[in-house]
C-alpha atoms as a PDB file:
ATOM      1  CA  UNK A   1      -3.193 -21.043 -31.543  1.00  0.00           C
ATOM      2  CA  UNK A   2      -4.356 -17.801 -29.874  1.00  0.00           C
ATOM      3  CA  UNK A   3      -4.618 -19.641 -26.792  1.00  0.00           C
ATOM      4  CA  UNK A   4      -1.005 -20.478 -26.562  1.00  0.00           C
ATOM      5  CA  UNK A   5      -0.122 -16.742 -28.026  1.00  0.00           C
ATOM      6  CA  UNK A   6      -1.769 -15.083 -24.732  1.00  0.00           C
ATOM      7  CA  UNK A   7      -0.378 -17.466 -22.295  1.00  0.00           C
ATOM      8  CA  UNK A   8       3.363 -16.482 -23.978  1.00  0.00           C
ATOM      9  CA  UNK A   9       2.115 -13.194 -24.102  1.00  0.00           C
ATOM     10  CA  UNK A  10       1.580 -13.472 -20.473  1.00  0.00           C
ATOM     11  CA  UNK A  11       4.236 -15.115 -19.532  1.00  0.00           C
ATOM     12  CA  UNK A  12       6.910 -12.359 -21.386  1.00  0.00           C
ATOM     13  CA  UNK A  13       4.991  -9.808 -19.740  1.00  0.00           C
ATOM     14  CA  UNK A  14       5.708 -11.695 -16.317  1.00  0.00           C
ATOM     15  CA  UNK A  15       9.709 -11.886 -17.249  1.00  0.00           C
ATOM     16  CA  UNK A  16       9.663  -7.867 -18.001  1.00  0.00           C
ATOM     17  CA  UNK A  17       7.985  -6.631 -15.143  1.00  0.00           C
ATOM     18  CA  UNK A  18      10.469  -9.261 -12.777  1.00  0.00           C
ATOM     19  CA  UNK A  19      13.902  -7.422 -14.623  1.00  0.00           C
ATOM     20  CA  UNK A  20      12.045  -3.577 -14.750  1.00  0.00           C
ATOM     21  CA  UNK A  21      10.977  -4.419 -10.697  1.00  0.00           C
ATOM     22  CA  UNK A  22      14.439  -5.815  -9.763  1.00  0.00           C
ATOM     23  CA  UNK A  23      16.652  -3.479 -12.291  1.00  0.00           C
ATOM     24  CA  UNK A  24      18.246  -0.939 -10.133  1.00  0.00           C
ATOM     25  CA  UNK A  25      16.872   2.784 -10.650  1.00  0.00           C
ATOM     26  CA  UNK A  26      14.480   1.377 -12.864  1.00  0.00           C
ATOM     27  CA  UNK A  27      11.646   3.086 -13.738  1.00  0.00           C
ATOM     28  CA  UNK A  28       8.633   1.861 -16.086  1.00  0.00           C
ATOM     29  CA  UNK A  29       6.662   4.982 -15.957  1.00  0.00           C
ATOM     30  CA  UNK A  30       3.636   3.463 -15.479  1.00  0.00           C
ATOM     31  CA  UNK A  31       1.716   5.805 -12.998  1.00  0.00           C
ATOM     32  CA  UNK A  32      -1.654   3.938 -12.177  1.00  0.00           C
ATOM     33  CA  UNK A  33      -2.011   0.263 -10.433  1.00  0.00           C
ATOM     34  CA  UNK A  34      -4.491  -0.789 -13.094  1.00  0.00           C
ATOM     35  CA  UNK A  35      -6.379  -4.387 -13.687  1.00  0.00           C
ATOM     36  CA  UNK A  36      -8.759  -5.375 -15.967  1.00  0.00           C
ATOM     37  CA  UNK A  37     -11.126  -8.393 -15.592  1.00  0.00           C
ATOM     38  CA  UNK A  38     -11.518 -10.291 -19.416  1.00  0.00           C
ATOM     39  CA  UNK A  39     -14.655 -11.324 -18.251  1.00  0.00           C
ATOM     40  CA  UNK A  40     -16.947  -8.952 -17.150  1.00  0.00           C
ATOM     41  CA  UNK A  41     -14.630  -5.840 -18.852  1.00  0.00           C
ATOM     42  CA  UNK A  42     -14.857  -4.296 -15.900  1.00  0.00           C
ATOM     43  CA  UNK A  43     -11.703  -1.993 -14.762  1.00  0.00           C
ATOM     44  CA  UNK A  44     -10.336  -0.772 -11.323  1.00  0.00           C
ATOM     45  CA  UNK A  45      -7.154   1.459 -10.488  1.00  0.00           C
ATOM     46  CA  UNK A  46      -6.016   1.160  -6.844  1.00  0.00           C
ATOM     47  CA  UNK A  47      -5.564   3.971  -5.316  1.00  0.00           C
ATOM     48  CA  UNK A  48      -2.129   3.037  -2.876  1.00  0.00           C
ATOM     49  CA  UNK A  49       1.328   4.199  -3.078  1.00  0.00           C
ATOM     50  CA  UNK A  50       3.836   2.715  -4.642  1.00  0.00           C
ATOM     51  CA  UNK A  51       7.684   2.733  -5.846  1.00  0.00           C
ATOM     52  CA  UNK A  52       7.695   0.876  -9.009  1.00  0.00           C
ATOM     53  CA  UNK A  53       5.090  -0.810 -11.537  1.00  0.00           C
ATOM     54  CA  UNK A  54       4.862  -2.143 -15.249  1.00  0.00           C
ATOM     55  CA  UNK A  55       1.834  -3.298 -16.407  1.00  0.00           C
ATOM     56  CA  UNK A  56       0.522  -6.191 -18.246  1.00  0.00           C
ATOM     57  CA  UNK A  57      -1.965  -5.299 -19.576  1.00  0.00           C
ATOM     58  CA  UNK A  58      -4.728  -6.919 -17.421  1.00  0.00           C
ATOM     59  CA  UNK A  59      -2.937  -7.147 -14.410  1.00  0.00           C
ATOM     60  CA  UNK A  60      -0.091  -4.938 -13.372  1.00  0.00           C
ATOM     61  CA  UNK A  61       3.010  -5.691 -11.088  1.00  0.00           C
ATOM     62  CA  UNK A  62       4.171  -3.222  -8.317  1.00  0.00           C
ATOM     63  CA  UNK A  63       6.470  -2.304  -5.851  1.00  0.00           C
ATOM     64  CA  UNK A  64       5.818  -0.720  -2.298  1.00  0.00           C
ATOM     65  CA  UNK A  65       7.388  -0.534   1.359  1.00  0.00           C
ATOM     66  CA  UNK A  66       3.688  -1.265   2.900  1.00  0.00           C
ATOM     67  CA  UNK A  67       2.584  -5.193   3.792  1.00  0.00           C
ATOM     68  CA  UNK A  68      -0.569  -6.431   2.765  1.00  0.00           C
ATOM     69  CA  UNK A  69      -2.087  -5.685   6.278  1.00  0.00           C
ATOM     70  CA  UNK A  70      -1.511  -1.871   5.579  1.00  0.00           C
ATOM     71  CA  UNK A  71      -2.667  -1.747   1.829  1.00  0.00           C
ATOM     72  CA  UNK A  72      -5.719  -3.159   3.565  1.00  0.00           C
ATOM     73  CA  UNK A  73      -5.735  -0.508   6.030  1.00  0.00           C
ATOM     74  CA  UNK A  74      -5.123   2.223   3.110  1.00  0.00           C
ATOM     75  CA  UNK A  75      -7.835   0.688   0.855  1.00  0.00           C
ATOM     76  CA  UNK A  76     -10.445   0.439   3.772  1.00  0.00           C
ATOM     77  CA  UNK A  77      -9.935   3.975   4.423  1.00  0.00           C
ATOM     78  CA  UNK A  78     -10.682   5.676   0.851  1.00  0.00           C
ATOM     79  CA  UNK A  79     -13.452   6.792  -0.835  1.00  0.00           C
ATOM     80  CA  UNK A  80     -14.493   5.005  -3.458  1.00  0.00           C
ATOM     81  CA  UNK A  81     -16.980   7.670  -4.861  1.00  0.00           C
ATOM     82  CA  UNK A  82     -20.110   5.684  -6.234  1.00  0.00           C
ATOM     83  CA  UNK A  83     -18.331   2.491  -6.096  1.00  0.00           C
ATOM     84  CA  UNK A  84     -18.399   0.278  -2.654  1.00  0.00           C
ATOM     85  CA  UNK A  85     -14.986  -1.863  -2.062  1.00  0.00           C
ATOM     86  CA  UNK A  86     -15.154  -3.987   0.724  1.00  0.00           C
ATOM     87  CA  UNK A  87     -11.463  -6.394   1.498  1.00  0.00           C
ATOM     88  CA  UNK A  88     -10.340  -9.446   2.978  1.00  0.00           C
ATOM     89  CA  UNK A  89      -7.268 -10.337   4.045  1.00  0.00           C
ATOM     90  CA  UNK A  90      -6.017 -14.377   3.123  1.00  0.00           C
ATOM     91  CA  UNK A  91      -2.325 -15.717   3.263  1.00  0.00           C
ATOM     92  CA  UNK A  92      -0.578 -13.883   0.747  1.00  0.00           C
ATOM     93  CA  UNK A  93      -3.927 -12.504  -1.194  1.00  0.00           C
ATOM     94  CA  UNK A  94      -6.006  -9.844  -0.212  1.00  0.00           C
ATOM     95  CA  UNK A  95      -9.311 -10.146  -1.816  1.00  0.00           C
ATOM     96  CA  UNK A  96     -10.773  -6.987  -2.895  1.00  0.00           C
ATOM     97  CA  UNK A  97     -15.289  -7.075  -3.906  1.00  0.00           C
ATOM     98  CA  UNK A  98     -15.802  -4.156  -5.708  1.00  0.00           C
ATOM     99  CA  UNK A  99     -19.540  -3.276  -6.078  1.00  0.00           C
ATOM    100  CA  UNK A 100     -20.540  -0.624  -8.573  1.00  0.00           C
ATOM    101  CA  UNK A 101     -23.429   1.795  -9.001  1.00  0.00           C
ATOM    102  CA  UNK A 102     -25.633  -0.467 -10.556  1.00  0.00           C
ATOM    103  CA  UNK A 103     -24.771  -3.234  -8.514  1.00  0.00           C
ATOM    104  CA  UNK A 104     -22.596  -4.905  -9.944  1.00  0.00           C
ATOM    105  CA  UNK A 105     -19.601  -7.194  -7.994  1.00  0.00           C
ATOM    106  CA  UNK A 106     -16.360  -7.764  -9.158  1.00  0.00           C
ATOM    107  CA  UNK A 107     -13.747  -9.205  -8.035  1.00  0.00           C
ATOM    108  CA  UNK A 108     -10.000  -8.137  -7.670  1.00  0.00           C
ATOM    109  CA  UNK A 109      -6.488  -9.140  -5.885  1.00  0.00           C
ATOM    110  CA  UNK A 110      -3.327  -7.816  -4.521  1.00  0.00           C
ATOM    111  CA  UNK A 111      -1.377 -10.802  -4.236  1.00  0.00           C
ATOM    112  CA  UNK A 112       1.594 -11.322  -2.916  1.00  0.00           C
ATOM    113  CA  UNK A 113       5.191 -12.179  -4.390  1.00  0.00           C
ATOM    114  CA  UNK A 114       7.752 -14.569  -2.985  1.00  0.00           C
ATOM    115  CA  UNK A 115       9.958 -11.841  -1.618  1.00  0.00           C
ATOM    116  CA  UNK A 116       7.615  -9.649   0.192  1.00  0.00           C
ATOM    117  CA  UNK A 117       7.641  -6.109  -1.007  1.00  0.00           C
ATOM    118  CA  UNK A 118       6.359  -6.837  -4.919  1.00  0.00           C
ATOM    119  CA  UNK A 119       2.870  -7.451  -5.158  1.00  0.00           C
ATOM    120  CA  UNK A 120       0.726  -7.735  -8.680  1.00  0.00           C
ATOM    121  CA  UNK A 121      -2.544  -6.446  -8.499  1.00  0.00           C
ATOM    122  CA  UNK A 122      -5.445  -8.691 -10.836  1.00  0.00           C
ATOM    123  CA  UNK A 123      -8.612 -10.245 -11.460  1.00  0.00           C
ATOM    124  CA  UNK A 124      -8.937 -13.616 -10.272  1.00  0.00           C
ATOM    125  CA  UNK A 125      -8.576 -15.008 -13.301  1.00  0.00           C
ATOM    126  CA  UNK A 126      -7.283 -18.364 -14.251  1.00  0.00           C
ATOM    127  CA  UNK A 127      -6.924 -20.718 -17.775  1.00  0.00           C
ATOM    128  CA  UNK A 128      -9.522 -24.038 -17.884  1.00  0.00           C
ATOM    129  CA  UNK A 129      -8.790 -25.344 -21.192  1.00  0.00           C
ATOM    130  CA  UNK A 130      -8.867 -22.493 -23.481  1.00  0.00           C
ATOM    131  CA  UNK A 131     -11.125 -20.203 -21.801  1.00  0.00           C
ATOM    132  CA  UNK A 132     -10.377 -17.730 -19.006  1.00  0.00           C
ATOM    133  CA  UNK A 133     -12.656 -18.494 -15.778  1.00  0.00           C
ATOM    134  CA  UNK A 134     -12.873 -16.828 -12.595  1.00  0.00           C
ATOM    135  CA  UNK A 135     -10.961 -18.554  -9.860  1.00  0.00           C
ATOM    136  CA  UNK A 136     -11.198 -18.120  -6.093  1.00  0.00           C
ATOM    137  CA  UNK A 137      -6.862 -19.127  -5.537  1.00  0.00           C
ATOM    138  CA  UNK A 138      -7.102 -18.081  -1.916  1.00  0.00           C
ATOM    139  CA  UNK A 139      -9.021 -21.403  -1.457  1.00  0.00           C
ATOM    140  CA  UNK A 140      -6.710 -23.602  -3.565  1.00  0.00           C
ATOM    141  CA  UNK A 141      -3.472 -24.713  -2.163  1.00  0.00           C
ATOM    142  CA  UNK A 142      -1.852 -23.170  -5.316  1.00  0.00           C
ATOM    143  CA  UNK A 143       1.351 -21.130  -5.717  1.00  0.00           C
ATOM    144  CA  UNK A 144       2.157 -20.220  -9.085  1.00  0.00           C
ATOM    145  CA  UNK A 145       1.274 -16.942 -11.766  1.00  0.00           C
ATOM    146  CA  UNK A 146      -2.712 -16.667 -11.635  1.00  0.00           C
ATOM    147  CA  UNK A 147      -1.928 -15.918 -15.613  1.00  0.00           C
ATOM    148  CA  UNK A 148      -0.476 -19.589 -15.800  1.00  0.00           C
ATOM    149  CA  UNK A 149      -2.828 -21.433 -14.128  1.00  0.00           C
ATOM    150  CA  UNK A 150      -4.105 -24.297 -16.332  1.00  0.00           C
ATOM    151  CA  UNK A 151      -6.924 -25.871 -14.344  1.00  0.00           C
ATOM    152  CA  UNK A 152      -4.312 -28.604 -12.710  1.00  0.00           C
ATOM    153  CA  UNK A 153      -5.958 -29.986  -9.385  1.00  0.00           C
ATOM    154  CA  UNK A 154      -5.261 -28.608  -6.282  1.00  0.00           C
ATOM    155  CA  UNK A 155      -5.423 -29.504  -2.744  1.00  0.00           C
ATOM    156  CA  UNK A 156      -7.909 -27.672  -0.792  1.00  0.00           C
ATOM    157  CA  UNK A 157      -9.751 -27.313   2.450  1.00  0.00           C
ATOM    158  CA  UNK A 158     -12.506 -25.303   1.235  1.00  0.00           C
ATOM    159  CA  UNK A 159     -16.205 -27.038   0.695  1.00  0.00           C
ATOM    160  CA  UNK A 160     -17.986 -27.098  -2.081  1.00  0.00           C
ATOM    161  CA  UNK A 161     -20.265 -24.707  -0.306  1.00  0.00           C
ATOM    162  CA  UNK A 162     -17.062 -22.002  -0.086  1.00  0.00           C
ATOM    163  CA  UNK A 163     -16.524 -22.034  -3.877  1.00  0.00           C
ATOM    164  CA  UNK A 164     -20.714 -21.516  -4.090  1.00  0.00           C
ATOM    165  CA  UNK A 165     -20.768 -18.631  -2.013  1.00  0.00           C
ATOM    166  CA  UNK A 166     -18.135 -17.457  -4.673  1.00  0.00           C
ATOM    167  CA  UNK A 167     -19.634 -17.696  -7.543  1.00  0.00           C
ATOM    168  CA  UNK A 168     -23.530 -16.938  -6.063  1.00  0.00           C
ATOM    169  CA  UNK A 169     -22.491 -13.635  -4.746  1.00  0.00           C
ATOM    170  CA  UNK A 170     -21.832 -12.163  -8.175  1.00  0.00           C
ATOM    171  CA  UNK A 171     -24.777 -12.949  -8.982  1.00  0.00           C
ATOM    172  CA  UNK A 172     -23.328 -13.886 -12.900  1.00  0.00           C
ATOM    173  CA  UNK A 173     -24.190 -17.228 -13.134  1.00  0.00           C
ATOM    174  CA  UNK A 174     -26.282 -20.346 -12.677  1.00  0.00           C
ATOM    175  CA  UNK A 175     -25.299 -22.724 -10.319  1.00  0.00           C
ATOM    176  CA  UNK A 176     -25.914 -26.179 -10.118  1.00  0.00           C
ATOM    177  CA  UNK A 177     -24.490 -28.721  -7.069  1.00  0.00           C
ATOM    178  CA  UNK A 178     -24.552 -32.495  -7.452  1.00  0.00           C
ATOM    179  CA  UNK A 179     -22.821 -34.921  -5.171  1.00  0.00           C
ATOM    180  CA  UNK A 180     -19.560 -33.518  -5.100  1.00  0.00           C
ATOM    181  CA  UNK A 181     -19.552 -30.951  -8.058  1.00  0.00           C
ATOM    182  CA  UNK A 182     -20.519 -27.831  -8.886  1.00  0.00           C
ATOM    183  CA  UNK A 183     -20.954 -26.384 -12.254  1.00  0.00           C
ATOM    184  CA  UNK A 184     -21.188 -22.489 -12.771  1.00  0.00           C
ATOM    185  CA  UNK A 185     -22.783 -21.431 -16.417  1.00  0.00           C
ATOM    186  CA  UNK A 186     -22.597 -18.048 -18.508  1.00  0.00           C
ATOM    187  CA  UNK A 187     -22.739 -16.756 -21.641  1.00  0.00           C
ATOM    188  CA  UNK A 188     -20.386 -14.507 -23.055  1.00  0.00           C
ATOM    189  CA  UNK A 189     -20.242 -12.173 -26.823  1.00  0.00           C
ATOM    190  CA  UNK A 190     -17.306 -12.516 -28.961  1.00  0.00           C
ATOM    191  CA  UNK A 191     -16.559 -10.351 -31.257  1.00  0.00           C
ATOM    192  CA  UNK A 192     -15.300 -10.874 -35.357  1.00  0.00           C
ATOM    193  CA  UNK A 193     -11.887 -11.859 -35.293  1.00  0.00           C
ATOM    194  CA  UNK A 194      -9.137 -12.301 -38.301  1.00  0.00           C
ATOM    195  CA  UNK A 195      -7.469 -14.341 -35.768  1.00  0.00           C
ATOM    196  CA  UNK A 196     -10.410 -17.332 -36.518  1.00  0.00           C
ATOM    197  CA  UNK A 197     -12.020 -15.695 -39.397  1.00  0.00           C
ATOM    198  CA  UNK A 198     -14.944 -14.861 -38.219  1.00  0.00           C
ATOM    199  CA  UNK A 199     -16.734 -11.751 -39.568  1.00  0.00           C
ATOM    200  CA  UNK A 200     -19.165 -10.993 -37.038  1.00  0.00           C
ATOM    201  CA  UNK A 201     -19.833 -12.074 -33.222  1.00  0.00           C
ATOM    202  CA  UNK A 202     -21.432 -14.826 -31.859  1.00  0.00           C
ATOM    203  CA  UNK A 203     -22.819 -15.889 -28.297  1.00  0.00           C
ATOM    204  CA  UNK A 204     -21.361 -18.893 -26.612  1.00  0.00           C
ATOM    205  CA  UNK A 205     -22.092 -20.882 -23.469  1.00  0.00           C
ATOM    206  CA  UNK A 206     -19.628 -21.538 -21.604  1.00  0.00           C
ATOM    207  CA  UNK A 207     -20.258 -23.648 -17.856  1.00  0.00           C
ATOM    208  CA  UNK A 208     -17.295 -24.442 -15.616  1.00  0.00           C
ATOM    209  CA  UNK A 209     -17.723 -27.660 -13.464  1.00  0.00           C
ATOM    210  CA  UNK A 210     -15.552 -28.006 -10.040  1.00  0.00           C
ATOM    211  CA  UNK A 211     -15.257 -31.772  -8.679  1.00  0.00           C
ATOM    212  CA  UNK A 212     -13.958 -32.080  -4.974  1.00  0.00           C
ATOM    213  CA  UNK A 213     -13.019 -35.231  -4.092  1.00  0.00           C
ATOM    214  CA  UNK A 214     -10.800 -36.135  -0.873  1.00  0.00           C
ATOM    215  CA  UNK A 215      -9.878 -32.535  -0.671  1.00  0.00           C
ATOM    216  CA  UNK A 216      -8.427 -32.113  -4.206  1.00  0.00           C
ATOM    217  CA  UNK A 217     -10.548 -29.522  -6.527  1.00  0.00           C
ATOM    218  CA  UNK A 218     -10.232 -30.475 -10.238  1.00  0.00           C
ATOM    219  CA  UNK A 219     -11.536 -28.456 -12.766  1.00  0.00           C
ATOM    220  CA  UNK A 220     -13.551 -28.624 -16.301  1.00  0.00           C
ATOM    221  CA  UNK A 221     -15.026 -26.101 -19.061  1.00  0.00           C
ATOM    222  CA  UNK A 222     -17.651 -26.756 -21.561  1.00  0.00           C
ATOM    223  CA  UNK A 223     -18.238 -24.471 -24.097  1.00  0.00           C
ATOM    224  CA  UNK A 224     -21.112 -24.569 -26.997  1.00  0.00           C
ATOM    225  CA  UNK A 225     -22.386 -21.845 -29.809  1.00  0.00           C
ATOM    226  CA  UNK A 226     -25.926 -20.604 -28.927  1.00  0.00           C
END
């Protein structure tokens, strides 16, 4: 399935960047801190110094001397140009809102890896089923590769009214709260594919539903052809 494909493709790209990070006098050539988010194709570079990188392809892994407390510091400082980046700093994630010229949010992390000086640089993006959804981590007691995240519940001490205010402010949904869940909708284009056949694109629905029970988020996607 293409599903399993990316998450392998993923996964190798994870195992690379670990032996060209760690590999003494490595170098991967890679000369920008790029990441890409799949859902709204929007791009960023960050603009922060750094020893080492390798990308994959919509995330990339880096090395550099500074903590996250000082990439905050350097990112805070810089000029965007017409974009507006604003940051906030969580255990091991700093949470970067870029708004654009039109208006625009996205959202982007630096997040931090196990031994402190490697850090990969993405959109918040996580796997529900076989779609790729936006996911705030830094409220989910979760530890692993955004990239291999699977929609598995996780402890939390967030509110439903924290994961709201994270969706809401991108204004890229529609957002409906019942008792204890909340359900997030968009649509999104795909385009023809010889992967599933397909000759031309279609628009689908897609709506991602949260349930929070006794502090443990679990997750759901529903997707349908319009």
């Amino acid at each position: 399935m293409k599903y399993d494909f990316l998450k392998k493709a993923a996964l190798a790209s994870a195992l690379l960047a670990s032996l060209l990070l760690f590999g003494a006098g490595c170098d991967s050539g890679v000369r920008d801190i790029r990441a890409r988010c799949p859902m709204d194709k929007d791009s960023m570079i960050l603009p922060v110094k750094f020893e080492h990188a390798y990308s994959g392809g919509d995330f990339t892994h880096f090395r550099t001397e500074s903590s996250l407390a000082e990439l905050k510091a350097e990112l805070d400082a810089h000029d965007f140009g017409t974009a507006t980046v604003s940051t906030t700093l969580y255990e091991g994630v700093l949470l970067l809102e870029k708004r654009d010229a039109g208006g625009a949010l996205h959202y982007y992390c630096i997040r931090e890896d196990e031994d402190g000086d490697t850090y990969t640089f993405t959109a918040p993006m996580g796997w529900i089923g076989q779609e790729r959804c936006l996911i705030p981590f830094w409220l989910l007691d979760y530890d692993g590769p955004y990239y291999s995240f699977e929609g598995e519940p996780c402890n939390t001490a967030a509110s439903l009214s924290d994961f709201r205010a994270f969706y809401e402010k991108t204004g890229q949904f529609d957002i409906a709260e019942g008792e204890n869940t909340l359900t997030v909708a968009w649509e999104k284009e795909t385009a023809a594919s010889p992967l599933t056949d397909t000759t031309e694109g279609k628009t689908i629905a897609l709506s991602l539903t949260l349930t929070l029970e006794e502090g443990v988020v679990s997750f759901a996607v529903r997707t349908e052809a319009t």
